[in-house]
Protein backbone atom coordinates (compact mmCIF):
# COMPACT_ATOMS: atom_id res chain seq x y z
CA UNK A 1 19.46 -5.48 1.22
CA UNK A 2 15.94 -4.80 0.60
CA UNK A 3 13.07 -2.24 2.32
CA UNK A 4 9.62 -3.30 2.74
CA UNK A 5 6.76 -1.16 3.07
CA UNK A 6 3.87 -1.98 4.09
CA UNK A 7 1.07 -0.40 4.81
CA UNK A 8 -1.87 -1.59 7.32
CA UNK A 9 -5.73 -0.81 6.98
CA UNK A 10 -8.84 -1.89 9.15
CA UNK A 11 -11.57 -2.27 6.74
CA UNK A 12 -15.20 -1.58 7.30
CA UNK A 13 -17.61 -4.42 6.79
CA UNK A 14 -18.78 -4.90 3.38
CA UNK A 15 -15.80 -2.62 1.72
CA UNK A 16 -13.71 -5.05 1.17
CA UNK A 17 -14.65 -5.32 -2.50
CA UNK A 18 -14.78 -1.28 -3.53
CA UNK A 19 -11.12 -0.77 -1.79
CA UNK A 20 -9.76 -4.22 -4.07
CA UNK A 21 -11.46 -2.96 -7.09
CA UNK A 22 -9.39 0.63 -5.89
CA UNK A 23 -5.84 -0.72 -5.33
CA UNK A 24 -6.27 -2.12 -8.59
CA UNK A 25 -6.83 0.84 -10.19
CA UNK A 26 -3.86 2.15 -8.36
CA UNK A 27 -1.65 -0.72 -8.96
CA UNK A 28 -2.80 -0.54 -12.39
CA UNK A 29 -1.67 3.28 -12.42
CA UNK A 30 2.07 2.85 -10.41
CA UNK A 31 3.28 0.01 -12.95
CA UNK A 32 2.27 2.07 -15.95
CA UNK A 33 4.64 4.40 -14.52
CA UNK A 34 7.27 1.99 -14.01
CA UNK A 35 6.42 1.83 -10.10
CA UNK A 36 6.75 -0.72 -7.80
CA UNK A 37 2.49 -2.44 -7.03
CA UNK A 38 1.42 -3.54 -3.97
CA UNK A 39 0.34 -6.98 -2.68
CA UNK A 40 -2.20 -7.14 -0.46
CA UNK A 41 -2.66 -9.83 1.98
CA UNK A 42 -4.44 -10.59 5.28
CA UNK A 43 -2.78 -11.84 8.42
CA UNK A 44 -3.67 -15.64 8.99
CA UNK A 45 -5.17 -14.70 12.31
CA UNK A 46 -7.35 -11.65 13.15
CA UNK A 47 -10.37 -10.36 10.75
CA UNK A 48 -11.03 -10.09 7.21
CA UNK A 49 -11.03 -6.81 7.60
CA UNK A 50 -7.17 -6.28 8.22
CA UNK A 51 -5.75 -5.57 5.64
CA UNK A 52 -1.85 -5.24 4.40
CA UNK A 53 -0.96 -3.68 1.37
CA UNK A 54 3.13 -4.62 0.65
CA UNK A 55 5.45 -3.85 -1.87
CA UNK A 56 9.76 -4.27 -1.69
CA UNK A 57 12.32 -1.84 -2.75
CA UNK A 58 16.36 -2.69 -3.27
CA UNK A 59 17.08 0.98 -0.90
CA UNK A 60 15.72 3.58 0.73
CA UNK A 61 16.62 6.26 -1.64
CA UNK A 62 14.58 3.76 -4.32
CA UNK A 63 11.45 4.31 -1.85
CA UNK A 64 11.82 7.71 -1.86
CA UNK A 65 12.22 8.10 -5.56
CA UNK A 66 9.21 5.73 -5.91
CA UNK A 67 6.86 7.86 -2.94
CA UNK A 68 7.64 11.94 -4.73
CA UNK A 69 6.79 9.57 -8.42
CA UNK A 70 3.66 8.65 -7.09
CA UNK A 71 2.75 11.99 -5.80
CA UNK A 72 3.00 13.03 -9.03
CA UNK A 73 -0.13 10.64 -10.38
CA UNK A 74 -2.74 13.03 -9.80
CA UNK A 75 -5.19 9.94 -9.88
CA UNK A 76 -3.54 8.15 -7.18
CA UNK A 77 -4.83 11.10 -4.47
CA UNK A 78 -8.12 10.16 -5.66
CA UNK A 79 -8.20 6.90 -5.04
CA UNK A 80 -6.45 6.74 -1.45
CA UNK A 81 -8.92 9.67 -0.32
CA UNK A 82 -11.61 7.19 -1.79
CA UNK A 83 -10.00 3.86 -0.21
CA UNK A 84 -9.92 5.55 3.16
CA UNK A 85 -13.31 5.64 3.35
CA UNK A 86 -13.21 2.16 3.64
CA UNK A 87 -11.30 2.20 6.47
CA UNK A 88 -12.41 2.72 10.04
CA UNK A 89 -11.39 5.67 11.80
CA UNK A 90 -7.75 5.51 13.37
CA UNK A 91 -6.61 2.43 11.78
CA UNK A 92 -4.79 3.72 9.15
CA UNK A 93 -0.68 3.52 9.06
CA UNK A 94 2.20 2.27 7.63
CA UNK A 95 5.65 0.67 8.33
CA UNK A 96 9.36 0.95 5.93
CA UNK A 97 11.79 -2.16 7.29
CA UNK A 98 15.25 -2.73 6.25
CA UNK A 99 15.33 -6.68 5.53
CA UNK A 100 18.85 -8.06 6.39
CA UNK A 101 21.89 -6.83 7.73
CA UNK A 102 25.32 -6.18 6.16
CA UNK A 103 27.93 -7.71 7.64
């Protein structure tokens, strides 16, 4: 079984390029510290400016492990304050799915 979290953003125009060059940064930062990174992708239909950020984890518990780890990169606040500028007002949030069932 395998969790997916994604999380969704509404970008303003013209940020696109400073919040990439961020969750690069970032990525950069949570696979240093053995972290999952996050894809980021934009639905087929709708704007350029929606934005998903995804990354997969084999359990829940390994999500949780990997959210307190990256509370502990003091760099990482930094750059989400900074990406949510980017963002337009009310837009921001996030989803954790359970892909598959046992059976």
């Amino acid at each position: 079984m395998t969790y997916r979290h994604q999380v969704f953003r509404s970008l303003r125009f013209g940020t696109l390029g400073r919040f990439m060059d961020l969750q690069r940064e970032k990525n950069t930062l949570l696979e240093a510290a053995g972290l999952p990174a996050y894809e980021v992708w934009a639905p087929a239909f709708g704007g350029l400016h929606h934005m998903v950020l995804e990354a997969r984890y084999p359990s829940m518990a390994a999500f949780e492990e990997a959210h307190l780890a990256t509370k502990g990169i003091e760099k990482v606040a930094v750059i989400n304050a900074e990406q949510l500028e980017c963002v337009i007002e009310g837009t921001a949030h996030d989803r954790l799915e359970r892909l598959g069932l046992a059976v």
